[in-house]
Each structure stands twice: as C-alpha cells, then as structure tokens.
C-alpha atoms as a PDB file:
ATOM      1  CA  UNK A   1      71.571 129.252 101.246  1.00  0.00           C
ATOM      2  CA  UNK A   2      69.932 127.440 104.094  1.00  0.00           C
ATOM      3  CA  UNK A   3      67.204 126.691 101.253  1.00  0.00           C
ATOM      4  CA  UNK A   4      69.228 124.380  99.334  1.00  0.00           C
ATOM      5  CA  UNK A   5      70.511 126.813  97.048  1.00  0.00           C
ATOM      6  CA  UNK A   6      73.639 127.949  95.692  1.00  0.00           C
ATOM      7  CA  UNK A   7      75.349 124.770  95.479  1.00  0.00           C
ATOM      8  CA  UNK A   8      73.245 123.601  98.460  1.00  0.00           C
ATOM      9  CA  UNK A   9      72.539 120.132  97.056  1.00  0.00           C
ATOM     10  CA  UNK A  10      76.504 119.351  96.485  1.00  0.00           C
ATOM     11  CA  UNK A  11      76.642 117.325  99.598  1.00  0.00           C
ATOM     12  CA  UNK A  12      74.599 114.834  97.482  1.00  0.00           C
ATOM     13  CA  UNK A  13      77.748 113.371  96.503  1.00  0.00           C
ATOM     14  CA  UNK A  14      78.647 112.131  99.525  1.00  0.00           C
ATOM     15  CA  UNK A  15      76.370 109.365  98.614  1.00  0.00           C
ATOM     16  CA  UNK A  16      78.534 107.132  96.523  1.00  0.00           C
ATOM     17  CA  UNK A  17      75.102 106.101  94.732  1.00  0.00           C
ATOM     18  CA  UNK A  18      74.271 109.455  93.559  1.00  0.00           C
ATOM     19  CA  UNK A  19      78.098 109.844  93.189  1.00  0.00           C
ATOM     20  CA  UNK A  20      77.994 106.906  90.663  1.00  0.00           C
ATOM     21  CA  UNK A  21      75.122 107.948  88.820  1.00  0.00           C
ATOM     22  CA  UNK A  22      75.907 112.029  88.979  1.00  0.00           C
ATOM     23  CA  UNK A  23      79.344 111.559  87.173  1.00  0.00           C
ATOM     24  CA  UNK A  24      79.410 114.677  84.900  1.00  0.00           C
ATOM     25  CA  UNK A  25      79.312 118.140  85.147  1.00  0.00           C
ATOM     26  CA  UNK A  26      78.544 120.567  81.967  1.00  0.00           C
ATOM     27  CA  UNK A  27      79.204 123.867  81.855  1.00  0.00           C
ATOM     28  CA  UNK A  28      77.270 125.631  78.385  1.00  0.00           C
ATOM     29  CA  UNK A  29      78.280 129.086  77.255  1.00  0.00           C
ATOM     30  CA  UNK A  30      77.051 130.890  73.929  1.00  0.00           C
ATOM     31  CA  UNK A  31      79.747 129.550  71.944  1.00  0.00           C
ATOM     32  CA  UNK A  32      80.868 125.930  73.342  1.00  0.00           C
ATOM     33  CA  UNK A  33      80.604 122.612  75.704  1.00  0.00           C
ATOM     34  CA  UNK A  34      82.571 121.810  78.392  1.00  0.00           C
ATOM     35  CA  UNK A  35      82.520 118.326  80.042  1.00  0.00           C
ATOM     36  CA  UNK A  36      83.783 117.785  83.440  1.00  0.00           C
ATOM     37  CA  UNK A  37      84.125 114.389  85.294  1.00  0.00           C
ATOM     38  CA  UNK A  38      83.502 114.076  88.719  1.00  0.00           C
ATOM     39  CA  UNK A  39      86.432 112.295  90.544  1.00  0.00           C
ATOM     40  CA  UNK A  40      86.175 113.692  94.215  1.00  0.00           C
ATOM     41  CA  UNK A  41      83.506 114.752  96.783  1.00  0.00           C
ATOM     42  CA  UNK A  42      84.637 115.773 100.174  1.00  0.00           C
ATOM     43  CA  UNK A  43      84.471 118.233 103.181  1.00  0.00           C
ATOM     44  CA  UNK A  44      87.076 120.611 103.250  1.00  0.00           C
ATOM     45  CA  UNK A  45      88.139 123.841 105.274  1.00  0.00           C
ATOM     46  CA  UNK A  46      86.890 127.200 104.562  1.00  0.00           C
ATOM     47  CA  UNK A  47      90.573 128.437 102.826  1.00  0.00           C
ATOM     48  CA  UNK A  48      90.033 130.346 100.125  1.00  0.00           C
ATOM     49  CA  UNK A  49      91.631 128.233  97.303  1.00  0.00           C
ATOM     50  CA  UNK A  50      92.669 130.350  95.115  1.00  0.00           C
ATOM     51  CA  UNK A  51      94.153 133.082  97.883  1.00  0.00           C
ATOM     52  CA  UNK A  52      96.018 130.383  99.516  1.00  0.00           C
ATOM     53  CA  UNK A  53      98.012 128.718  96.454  1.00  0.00           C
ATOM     54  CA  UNK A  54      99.806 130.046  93.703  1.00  0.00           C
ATOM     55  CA  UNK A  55      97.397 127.881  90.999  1.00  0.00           C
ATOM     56  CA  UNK A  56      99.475 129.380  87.983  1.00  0.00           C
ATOM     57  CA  UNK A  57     102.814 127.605  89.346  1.00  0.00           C
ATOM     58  CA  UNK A  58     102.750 123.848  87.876  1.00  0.00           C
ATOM     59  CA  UNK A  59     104.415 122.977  91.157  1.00  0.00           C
ATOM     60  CA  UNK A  60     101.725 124.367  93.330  1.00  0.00           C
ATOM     61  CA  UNK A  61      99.050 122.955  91.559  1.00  0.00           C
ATOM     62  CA  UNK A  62     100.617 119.743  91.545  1.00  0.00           C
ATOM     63  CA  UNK A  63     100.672 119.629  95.022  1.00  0.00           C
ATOM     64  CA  UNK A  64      97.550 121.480  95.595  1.00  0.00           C
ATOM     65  CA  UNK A  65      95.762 117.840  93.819  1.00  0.00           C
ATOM     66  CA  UNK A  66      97.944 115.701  96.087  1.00  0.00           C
ATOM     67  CA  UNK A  67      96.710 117.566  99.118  1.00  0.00           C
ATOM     68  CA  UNK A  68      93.237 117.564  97.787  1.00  0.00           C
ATOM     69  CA  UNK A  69      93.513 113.680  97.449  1.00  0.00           C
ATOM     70  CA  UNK A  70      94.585 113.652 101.242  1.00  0.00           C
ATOM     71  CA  UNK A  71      92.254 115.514 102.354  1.00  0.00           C
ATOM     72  CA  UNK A  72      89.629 113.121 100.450  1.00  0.00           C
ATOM     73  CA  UNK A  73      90.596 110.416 101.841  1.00  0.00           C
ATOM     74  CA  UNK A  74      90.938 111.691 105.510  1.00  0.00           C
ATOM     75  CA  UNK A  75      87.181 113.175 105.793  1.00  0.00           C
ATOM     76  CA  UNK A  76      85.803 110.081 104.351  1.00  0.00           C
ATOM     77  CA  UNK A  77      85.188 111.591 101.012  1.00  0.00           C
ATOM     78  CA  UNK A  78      84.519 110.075  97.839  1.00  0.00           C
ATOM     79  CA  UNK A  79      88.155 110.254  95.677  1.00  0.00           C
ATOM     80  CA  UNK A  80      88.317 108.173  92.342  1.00  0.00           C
ATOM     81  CA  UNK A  81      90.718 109.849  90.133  1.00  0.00           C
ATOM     82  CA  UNK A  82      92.624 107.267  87.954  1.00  0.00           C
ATOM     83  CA  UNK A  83      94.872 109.913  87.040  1.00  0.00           C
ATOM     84  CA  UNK A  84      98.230 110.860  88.497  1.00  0.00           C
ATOM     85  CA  UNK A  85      98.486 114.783  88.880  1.00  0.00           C
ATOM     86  CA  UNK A  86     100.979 116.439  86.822  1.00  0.00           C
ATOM     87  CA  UNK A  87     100.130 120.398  87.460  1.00  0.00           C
ATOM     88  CA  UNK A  88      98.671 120.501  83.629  1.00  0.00           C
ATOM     89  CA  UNK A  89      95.003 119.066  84.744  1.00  0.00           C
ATOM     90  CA  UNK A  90      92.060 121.620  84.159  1.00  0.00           C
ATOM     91  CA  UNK A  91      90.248 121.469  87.021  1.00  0.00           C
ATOM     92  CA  UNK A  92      86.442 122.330  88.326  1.00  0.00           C
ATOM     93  CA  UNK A  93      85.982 122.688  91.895  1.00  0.00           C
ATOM     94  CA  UNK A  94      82.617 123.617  92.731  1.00  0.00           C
ATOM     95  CA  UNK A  95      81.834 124.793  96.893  1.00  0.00           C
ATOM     96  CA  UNK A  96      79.431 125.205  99.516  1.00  0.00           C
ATOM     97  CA  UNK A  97      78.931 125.903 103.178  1.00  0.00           C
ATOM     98  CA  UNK A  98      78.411 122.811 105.599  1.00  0.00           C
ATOM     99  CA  UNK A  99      75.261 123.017 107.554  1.00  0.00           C
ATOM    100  CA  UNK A 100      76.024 124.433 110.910  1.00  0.00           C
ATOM    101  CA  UNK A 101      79.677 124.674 110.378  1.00  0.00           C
ATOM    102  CA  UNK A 102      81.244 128.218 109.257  1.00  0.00           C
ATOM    103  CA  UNK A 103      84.467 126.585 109.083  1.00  0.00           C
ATOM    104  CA  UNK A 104      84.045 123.813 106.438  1.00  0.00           C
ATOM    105  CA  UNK A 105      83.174 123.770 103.146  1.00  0.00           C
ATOM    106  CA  UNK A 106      82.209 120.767 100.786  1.00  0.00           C
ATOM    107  CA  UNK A 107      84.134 120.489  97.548  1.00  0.00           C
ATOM    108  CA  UNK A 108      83.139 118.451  94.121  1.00  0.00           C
ATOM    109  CA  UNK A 109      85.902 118.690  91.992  1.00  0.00           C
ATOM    110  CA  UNK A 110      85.776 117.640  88.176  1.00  0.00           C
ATOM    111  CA  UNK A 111      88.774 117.221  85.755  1.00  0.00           C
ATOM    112  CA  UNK A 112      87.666 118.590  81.800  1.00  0.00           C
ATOM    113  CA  UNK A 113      87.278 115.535  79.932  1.00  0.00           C
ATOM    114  CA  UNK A 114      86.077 117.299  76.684  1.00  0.00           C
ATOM    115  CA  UNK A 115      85.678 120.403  75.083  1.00  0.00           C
END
C-alpha cells in the first residue's frame, strides 16, 4: 500500500479543491449504477466500523453519522452533508491507512444519490 494503492490516493480529499471537483463516487456492477456523493473526508481511528456498531439498528446508525460528523469536524476534515441523519441513509465509506500511523485511518464517506 505504501505505493499509492488500495485506496492510497483517498487522502486527496483532504484538499477541499480536489474535494470540490471529486464529488462523486460510482460503483458499476453487471446489472446496474450506483451514484454516491461525497459529503465527508476525514482521519479517523483504526475501529473496525462495522465490529464496533450495530449498523442494522436505525438507532445506532443514527448515531454512528452524528459521531462521524464530530469526528469530521474535530480532525479538520472536510464535512458538507446538507442532510440531517435519520438511520435510513445508504451510506459508502471507503478507508485507508495513514502514512506512518497504524492507528488512524482516513475515511471518504458518500451518501447514494441514485440508483
């Protein structure tokens, strides 16, 4: 990974420019399109999100997206969601080590805008 690849390049979002001008992700399978926008860029610990909350309860999830937005904010991240949570969002979060840091991970999440 120390090559820039799997997901090495994410921390190009910290750059609101590329931010701004990276606002989509796609994701293409055999049979459809799925559109994701881009509404937060930020470091985060090395939890394992899906081991550490209960992402089926509406509840959780809710809060999960309220921490996330804390945790945007507090690193200096880029957070632009005009959206308030309600636990229903589908969300994209895509993840990948910091350089020289085993105990932080950067984070670009996406909310599916169309399908």
């Amino acid at each position: 990974m120390s090559d820039g690849s799997m997901f090495g390049d994410l921390d190009d979002y910290s750059d609101e420019t590329f931010f701004e001008e990276h606002p989509y992700i796609y994701i293409y399978t055999e049979t459809r399109l799925f559109a994701y926008e881009i509404y937060a860029a930020y470091r985060s610990g090395d939890e394992h999100l899906l081991l550490n909350y209960d992402l089926t309860d509406t509840s959780v999830f809710q809060e999960y997206l309220t921490t996330a937005q804390t945790t945007a904010e507090n690193a200096r991240g880029i957070y632009t969601a005009s959206w308030e949570p309600t636990g229903e969002e589908h969300i994209l979060t895509l993840s990948t080590c910091v350089a020289a840091n085993e105990t932080k991970r950067y984070l670009v999440q996406a909310i599916l805008v169309e399908e």
